[in-house]
C-alpha atoms as a PDB file:
ATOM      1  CA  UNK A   1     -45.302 128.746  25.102  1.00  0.00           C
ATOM      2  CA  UNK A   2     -41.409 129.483  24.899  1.00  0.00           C
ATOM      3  CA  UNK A   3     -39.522 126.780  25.551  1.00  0.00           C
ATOM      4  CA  UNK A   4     -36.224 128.079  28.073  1.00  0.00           C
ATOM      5  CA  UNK A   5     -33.125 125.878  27.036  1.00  0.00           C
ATOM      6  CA  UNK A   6     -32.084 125.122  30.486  1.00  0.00           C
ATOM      7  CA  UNK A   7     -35.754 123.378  31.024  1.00  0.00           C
ATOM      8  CA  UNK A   8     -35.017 121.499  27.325  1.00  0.00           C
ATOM      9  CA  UNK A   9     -31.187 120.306  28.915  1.00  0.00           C
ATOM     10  CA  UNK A  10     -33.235 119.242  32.016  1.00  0.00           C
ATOM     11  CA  UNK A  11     -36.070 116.964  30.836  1.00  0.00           C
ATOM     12  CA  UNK A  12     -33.094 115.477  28.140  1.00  0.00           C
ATOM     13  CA  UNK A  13     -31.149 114.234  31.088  1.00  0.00           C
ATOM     14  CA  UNK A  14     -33.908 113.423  33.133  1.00  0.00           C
ATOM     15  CA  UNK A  15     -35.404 110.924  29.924  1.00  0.00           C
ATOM     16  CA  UNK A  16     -31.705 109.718  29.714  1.00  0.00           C
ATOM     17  CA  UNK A  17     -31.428 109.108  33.076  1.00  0.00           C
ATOM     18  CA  UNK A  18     -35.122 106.902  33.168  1.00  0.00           C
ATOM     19  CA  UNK A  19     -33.835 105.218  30.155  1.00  0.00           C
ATOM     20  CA  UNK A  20     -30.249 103.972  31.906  1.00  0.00           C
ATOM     21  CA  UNK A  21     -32.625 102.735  35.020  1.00  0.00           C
ATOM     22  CA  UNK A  22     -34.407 100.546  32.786  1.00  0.00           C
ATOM     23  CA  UNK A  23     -33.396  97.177  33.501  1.00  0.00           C
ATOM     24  CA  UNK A  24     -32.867  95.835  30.346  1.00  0.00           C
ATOM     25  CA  UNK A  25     -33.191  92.137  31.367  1.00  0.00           C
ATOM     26  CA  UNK A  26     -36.783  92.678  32.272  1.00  0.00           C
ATOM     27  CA  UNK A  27     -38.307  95.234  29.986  1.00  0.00           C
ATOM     28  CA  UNK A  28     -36.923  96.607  26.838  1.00  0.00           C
ATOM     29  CA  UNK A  29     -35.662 100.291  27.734  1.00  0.00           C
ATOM     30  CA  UNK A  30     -37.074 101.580  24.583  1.00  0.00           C
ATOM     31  CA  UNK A  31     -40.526 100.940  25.761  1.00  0.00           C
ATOM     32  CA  UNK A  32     -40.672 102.797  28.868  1.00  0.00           C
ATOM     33  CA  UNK A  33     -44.735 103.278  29.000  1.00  0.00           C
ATOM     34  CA  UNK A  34     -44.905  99.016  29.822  1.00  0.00           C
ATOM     35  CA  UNK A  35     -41.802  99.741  32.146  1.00  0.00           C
ATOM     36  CA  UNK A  36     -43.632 102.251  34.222  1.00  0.00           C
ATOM     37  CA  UNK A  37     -46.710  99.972  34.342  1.00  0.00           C
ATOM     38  CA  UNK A  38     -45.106  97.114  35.374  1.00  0.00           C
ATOM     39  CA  UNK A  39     -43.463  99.152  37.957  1.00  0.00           C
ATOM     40  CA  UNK A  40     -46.329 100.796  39.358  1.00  0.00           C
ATOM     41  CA  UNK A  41     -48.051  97.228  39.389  1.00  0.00           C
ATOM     42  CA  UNK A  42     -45.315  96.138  41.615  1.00  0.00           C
ATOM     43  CA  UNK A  43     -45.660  98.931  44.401  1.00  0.00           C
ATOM     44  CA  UNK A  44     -49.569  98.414  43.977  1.00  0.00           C
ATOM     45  CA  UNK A  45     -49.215  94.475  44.888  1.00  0.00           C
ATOM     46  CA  UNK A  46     -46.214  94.914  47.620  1.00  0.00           C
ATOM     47  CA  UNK A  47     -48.835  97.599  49.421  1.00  0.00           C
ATOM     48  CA  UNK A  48     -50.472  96.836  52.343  1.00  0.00           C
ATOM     49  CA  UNK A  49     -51.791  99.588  52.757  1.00  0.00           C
ATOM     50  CA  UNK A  50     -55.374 100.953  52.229  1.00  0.00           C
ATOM     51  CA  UNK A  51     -55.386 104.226  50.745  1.00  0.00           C
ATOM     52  CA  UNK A  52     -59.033 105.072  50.946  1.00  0.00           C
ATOM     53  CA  UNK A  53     -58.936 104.457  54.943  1.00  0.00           C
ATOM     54  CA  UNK A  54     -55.307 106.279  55.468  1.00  0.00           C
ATOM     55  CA  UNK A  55     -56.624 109.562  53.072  1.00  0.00           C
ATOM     56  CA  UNK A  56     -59.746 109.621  55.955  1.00  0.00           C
ATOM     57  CA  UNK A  57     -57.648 109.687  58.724  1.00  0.00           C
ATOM     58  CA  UNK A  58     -55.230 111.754  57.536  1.00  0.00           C
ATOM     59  CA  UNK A  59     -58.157 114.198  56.658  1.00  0.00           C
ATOM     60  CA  UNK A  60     -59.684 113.782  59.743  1.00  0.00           C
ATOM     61  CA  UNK A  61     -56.024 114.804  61.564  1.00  0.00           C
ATOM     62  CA  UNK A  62     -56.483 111.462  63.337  1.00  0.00           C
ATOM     63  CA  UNK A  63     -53.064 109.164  63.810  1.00  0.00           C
ATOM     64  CA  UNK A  64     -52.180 105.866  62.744  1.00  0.00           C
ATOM     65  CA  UNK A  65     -49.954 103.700  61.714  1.00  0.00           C
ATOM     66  CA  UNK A  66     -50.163 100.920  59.386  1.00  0.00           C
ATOM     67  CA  UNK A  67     -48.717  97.326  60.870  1.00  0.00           C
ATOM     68  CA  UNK A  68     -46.749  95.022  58.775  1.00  0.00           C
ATOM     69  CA  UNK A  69     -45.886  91.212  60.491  1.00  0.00           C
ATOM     70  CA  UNK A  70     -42.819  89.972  60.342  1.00  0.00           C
ATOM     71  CA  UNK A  71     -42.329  86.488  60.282  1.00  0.00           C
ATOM     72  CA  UNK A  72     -38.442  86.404  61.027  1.00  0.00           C
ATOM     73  CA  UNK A  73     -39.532  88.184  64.469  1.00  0.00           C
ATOM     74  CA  UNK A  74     -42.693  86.803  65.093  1.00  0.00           C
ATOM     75  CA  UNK A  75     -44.039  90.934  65.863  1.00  0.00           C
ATOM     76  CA  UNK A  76     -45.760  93.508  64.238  1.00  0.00           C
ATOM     77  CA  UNK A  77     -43.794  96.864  63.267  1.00  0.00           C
ATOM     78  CA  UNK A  78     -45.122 100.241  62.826  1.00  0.00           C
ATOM     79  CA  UNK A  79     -44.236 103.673  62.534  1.00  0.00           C
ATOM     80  CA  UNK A  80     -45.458 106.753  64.494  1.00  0.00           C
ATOM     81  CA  UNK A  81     -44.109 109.644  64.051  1.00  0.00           C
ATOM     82  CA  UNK A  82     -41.051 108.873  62.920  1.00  0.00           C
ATOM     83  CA  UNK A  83     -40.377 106.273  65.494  1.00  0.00           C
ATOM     84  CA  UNK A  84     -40.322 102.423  64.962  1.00  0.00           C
ATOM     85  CA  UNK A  85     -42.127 100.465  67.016  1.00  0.00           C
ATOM     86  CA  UNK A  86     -42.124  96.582  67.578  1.00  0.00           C
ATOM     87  CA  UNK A  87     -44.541  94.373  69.499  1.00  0.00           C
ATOM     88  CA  UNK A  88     -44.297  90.549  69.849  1.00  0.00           C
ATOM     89  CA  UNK A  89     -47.332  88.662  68.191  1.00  0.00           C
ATOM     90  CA  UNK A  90     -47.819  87.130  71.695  1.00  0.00           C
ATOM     91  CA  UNK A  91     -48.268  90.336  73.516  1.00  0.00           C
ATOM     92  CA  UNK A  92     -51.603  91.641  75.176  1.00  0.00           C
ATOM     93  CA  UNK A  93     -54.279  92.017  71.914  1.00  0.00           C
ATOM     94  CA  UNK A  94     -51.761  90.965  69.358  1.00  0.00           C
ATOM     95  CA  UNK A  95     -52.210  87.329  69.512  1.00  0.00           C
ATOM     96  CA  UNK A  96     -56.487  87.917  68.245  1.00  0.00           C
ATOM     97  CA  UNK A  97     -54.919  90.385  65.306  1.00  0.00           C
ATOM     98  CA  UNK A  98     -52.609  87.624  64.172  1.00  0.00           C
ATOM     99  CA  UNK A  99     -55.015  84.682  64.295  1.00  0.00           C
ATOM    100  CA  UNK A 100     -57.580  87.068  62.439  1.00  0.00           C
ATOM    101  CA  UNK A 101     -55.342  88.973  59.853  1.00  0.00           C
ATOM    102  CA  UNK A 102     -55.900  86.716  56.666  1.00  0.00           C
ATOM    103  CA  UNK A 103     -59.413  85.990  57.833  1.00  0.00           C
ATOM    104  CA  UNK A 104     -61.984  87.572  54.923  1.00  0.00           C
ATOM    105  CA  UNK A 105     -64.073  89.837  57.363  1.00  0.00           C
ATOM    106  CA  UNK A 106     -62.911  93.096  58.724  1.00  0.00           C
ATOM    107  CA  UNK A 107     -62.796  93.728  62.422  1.00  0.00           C
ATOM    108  CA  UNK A 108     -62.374  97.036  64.703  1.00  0.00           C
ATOM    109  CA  UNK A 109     -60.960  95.960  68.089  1.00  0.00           C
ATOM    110  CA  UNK A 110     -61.592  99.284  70.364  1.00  0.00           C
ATOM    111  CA  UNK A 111     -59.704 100.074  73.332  1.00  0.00           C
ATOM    112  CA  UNK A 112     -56.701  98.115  72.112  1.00  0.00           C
ATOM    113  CA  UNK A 113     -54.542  96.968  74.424  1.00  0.00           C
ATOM    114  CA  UNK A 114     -56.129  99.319  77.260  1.00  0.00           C
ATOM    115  CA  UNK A 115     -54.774  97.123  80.135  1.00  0.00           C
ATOM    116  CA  UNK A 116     -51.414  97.081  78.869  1.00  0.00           C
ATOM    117  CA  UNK A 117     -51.270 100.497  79.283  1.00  0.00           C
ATOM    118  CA  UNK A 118     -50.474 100.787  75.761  1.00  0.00           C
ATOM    119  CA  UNK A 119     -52.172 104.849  75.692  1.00  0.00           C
ATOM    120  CA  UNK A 120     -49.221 105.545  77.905  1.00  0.00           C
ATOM    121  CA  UNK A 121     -46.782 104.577  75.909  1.00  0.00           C
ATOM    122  CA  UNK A 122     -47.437 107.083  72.618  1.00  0.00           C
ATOM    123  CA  UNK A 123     -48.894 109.430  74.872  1.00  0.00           C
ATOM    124  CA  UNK A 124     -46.065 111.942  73.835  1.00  0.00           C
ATOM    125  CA  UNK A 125     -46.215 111.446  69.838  1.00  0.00           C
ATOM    126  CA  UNK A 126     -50.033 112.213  70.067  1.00  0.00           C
ATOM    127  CA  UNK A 127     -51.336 115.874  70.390  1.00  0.00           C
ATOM    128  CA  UNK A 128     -54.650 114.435  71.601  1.00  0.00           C
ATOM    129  CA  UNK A 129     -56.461 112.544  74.439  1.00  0.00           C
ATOM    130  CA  UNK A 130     -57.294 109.266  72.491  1.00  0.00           C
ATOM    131  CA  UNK A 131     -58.246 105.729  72.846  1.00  0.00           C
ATOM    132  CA  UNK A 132     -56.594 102.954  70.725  1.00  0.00           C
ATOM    133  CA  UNK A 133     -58.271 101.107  68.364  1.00  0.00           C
ATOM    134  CA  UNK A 134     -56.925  98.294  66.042  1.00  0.00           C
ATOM    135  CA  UNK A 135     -58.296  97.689  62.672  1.00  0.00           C
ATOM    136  CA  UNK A 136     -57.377  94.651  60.583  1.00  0.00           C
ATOM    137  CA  UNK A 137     -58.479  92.212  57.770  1.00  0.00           C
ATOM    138  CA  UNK A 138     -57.653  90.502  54.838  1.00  0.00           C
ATOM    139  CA  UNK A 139     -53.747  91.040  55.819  1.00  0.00           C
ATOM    140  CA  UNK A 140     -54.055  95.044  56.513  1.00  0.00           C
ATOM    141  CA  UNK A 141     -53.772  95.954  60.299  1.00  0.00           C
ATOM    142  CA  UNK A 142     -53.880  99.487  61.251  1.00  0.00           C
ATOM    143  CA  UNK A 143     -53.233 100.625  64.355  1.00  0.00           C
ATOM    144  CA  UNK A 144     -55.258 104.484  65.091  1.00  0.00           C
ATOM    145  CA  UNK A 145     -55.350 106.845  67.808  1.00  0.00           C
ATOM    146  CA  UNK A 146     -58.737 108.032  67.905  1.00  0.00           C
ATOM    147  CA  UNK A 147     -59.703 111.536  69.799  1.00  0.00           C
ATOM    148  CA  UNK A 148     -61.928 110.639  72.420  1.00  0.00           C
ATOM    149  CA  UNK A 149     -64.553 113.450  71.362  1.00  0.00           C
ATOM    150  CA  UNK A 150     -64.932 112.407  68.208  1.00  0.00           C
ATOM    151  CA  UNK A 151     -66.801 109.447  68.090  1.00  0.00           C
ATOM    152  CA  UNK A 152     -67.938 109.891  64.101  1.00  0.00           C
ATOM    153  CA  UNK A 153     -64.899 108.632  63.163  1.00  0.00           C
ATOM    154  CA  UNK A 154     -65.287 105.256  64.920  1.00  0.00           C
ATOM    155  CA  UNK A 155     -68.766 104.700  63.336  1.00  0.00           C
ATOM    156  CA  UNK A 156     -67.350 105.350  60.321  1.00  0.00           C
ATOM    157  CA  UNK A 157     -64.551 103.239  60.380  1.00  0.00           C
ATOM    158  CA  UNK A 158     -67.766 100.530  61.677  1.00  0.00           C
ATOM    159  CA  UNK A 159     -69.637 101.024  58.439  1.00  0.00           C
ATOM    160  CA  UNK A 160     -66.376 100.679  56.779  1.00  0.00           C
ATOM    161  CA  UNK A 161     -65.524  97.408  58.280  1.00  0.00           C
ATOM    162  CA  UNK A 162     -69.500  96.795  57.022  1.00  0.00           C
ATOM    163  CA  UNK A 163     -69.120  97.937  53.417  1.00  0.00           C
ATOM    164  CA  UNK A 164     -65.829  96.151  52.937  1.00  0.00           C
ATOM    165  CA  UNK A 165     -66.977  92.916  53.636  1.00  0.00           C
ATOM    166  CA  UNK A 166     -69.731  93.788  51.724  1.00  0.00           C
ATOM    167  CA  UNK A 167     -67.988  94.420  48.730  1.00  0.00           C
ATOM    168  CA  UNK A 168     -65.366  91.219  49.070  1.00  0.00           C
END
C-alpha cells in the first residue's frame, strides 16, 4: 500500500497533538497505551448509562432518555431530542424512582406519570402514540416512550429487569 505524504503529515500531527494532551502529572506522555486505558476507564465509571438496553431501543426506533439526579437541585434531568428537561424529585412518580434508584433490584414502572399528564407534554418530540414507562435500578433511570402497538418491547425490557437481577 502507498503511503500519500499528506496522510504521513496528518497522523504526525495528530500523534503530536495526543502526546501534548497527555497530562504529564498523571501519566507519563511517552506511554500513551496506559494513558488511553486509564482514560477510557474513567468514561466507563462516570457512565450511567446502560449500553446493552440504549443499543435495543435505539434498534427498536423506540425513545428514551437516560435520567441523571442532581443533588444541588433535588430533580432528575434528561434529554429528548435535543431538549433538556428537569423534574423535581417530589413530583408525581419521581419521589418512588428516587427512594428506589440505589436499591439492588430493577423495576419497570409503566404508565409513568399518566395522571400528570406527562404524555402531553413530549407529545411533539415523539413521532408515535406511546405510553411512558420508567425504568430504574442500581442508580440507572431511564425514562422510554414506548409505541403503544408494540408490546414486545415491554416484555422484553420485563425479562430484562428479570435477568439483571439475576445476574447481580
Amino acid at each position: 500500500m502507498k503511503s500519500n505524504k499528506n496522510d504521513d503529515s496528518l497522523l504526525a500531527t495528530l500523534v503530536s497533538e495526543t502526546y501534548h494532551s497527555v497530562d504529564e502529572e498523571k501519566e507519563d506522555s511517552s506511554n500513551l497505551s496506559a494513558y488511553f486505558e486509564s482514560r477510557s476507564s474513567l468514561n466507563i465509571e462516570s457512565s450511567n448509562s446502560d449500553h446493552f438496553l440504549e443499543n435495543k431501543l435505539i434498534r427498536s426506533s423506540v425513545s428514551f432518555g437516560c435520567m441523571s439526579y442532581s443533588e444541588g437541585t433535588s430533580s432528575f434531568h434528561f434529554n429528548l431530542k435535543d431538549e433538556s428537561y428537569t423534574c423535581p424529585r417530589n413530583w408525581g412518580d419521581f419521589p418512588s424512582i428516587f427512594s428506589e434508584l440505589n436499591n439492588s433490584d430493577y423495576k419497570i414502572f409503566e404508565n409513568f406519570n399518566e395522571e400528570f399528564l406527562m404524555n402531553e407534554i413530549f407529545k411533539s418530540n415523539i413521532d408515535y402514540d406511546y405510553k411512558t414507562v420508567c425504568f430504574f435500578g442500581r442508580g440507572e433511570s431511564y425514562l422510554i416512550f414506548l409505541p403503544n402497538e408494540n408490546e414486545d418491547i415491554l416484555n422484553w425490557l420485563k425479562k430484562y429487569c428479570e435477568s439483571r437481577e439475576i445476574a447481580a
